[in-house]
C-alpha atoms as a PDB file:
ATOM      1  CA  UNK A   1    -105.039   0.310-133.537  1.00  0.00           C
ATOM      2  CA  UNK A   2    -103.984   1.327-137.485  1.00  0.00           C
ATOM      3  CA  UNK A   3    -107.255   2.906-137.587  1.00  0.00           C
ATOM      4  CA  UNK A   4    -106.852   5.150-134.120  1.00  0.00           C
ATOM      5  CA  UNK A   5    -103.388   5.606-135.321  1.00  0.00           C
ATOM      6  CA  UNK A   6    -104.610   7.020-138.573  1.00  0.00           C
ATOM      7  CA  UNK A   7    -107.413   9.316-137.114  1.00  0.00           C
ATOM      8  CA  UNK A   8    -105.835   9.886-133.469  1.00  0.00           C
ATOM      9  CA  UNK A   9    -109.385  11.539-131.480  1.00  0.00           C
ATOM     10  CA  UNK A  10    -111.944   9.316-133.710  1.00  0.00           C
ATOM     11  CA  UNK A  11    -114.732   8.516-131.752  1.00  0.00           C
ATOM     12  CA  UNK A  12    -115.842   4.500-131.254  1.00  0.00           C
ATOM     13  CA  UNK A  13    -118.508   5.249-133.658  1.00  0.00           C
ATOM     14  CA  UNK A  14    -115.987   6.556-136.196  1.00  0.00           C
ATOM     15  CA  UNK A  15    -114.417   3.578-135.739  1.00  0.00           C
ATOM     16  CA  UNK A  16    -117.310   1.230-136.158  1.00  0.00           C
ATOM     17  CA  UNK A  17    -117.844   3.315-139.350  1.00  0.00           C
ATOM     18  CA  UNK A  18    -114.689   3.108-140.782  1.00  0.00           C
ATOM     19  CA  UNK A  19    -113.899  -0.799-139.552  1.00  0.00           C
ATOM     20  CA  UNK A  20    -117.459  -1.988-141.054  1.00  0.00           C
ATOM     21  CA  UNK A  21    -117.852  -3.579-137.671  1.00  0.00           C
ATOM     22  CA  UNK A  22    -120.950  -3.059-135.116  1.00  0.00           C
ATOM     23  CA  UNK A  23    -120.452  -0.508-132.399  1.00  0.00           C
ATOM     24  CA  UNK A  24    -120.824  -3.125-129.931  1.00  0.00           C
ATOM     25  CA  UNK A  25    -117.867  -5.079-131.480  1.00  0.00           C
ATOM     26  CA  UNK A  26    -115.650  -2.205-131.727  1.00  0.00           C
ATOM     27  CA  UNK A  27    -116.682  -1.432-127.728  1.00  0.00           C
ATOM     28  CA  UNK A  28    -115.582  -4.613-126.756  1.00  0.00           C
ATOM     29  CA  UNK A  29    -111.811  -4.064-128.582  1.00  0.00           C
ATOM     30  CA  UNK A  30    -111.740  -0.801-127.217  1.00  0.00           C
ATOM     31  CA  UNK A  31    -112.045  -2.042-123.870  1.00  0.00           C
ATOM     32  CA  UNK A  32    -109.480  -4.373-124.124  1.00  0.00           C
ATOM     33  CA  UNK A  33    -107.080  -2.518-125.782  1.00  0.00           C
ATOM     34  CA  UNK A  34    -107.638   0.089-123.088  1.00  0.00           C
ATOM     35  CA  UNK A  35    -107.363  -2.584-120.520  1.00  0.00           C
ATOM     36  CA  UNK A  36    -104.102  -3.293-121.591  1.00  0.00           C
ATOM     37  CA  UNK A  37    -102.375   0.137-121.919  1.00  0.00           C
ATOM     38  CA  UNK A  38    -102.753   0.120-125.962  1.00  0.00           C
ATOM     39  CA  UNK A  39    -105.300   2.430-125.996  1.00  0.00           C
ATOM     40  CA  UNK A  40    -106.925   5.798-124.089  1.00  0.00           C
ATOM     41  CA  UNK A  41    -110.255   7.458-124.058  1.00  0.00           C
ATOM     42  CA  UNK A  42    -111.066  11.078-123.573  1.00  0.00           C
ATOM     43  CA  UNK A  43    -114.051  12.839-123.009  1.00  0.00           C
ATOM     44  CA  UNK A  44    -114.560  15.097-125.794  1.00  0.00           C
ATOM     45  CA  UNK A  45    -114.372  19.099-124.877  1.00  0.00           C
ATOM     46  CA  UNK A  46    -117.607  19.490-127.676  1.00  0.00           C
ATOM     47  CA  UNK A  47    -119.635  16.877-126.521  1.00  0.00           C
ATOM     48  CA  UNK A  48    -119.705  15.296-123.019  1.00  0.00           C
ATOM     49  CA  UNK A  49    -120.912  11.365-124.547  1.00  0.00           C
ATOM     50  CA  UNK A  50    -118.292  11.535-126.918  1.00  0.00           C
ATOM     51  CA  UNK A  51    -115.064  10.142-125.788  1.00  0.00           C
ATOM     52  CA  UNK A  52    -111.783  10.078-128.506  1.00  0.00           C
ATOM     53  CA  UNK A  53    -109.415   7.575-128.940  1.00  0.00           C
ATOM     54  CA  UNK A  54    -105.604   7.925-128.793  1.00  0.00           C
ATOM     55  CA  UNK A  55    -102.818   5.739-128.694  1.00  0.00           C
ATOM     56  CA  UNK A  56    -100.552   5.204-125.833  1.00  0.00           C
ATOM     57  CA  UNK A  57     -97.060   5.499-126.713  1.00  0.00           C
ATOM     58  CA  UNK A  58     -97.445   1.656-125.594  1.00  0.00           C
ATOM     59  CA  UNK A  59     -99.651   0.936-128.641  1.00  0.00           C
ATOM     60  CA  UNK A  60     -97.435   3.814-130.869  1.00  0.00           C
ATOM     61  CA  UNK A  61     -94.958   1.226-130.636  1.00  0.00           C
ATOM     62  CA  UNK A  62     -96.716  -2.021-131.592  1.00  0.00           C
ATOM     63  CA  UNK A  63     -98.267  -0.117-134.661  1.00  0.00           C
ATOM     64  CA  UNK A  64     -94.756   0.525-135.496  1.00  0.00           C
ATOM     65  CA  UNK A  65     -93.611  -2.951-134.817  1.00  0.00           C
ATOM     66  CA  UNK A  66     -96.356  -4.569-136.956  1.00  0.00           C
ATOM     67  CA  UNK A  67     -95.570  -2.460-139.625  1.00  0.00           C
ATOM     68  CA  UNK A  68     -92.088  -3.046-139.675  1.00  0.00           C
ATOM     69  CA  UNK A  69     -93.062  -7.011-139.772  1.00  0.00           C
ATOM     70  CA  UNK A  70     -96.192  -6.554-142.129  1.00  0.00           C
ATOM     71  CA  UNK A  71     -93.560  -4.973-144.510  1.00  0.00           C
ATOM     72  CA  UNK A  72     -91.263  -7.997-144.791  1.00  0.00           C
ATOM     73  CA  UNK A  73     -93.837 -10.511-145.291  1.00  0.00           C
ATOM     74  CA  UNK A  74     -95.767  -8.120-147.783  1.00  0.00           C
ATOM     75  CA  UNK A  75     -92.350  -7.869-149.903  1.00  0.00           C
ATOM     76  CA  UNK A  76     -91.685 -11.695-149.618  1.00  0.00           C
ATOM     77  CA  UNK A  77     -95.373 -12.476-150.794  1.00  0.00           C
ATOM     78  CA  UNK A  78     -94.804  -9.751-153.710  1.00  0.00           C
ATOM     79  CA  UNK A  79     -91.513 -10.744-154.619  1.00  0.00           C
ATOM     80  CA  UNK A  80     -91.112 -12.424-158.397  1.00  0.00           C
ATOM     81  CA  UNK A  81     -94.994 -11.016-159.141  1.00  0.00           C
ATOM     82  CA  UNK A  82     -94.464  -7.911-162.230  1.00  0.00           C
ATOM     83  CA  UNK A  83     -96.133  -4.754-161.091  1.00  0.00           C
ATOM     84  CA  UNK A  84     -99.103  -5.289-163.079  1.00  0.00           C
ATOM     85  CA  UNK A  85    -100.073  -8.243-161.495  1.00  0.00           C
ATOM     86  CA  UNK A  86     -99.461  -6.547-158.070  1.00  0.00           C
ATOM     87  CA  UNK A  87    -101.710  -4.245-159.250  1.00  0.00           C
ATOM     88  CA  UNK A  88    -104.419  -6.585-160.577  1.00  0.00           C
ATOM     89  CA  UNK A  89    -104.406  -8.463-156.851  1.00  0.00           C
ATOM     90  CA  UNK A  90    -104.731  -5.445-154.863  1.00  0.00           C
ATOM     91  CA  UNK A  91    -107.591  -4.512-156.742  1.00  0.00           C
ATOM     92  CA  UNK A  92    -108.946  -8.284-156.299  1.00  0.00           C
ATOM     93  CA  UNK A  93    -108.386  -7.802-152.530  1.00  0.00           C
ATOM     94  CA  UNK A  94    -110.048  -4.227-152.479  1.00  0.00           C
ATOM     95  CA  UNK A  95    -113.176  -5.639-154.293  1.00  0.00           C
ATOM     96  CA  UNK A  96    -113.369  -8.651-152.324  1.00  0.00           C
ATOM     97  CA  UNK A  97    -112.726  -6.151-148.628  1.00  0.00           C
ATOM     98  CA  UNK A  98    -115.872  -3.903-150.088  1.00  0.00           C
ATOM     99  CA  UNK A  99    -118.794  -6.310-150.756  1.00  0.00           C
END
């Protein structure tokens, strides 16, 4: 949903792309976020197979409301570390998210 959010009218492709996941993964959590009102699918006006991705104002919210928790348990995890070695573990985590 952070990734639709991000690139409202991405494609499930796109998404596969940009989630390193198979497109028959991201099908599946497409479906079910559509299922349950997250999550809608239009057929694109350039390409009749292509359908984009949008949130509901449903799903809007929850982005928001993850966020908003995300953010309190980020600061509590970085809280007492300097800014260098905030720094040094993001790039850990990046490294470790791209192999």
């Amino acid at each position: 949903m952070t990734l639709v959010n991000a690139y409202p009218g991405c494609s499930s492709a796109d998404l596969a792309r940009l989630a390193m996941l198979t497109p028959q993964t991201i099908s599946l959590i497409v479906a079910n976020l559509e299922r349950a009102g997250r999550l809608t699918r239009q057929v694109s006006p350039t390409h009749g197979r292509v359908h984009q991705l949008s949130l509901t104002p449903t799903g809007k919210n929850l982005v928001a409301l993850c966020r908003e928790r995300t953010q309190v348990i980020e600061a509590r995890l970085l809280a007492g570390l300097s800014p260098d070695d905030e720094q040094v573990i993001r790039r850990w985590l990046v490294d470790i998210a791209t192999r």
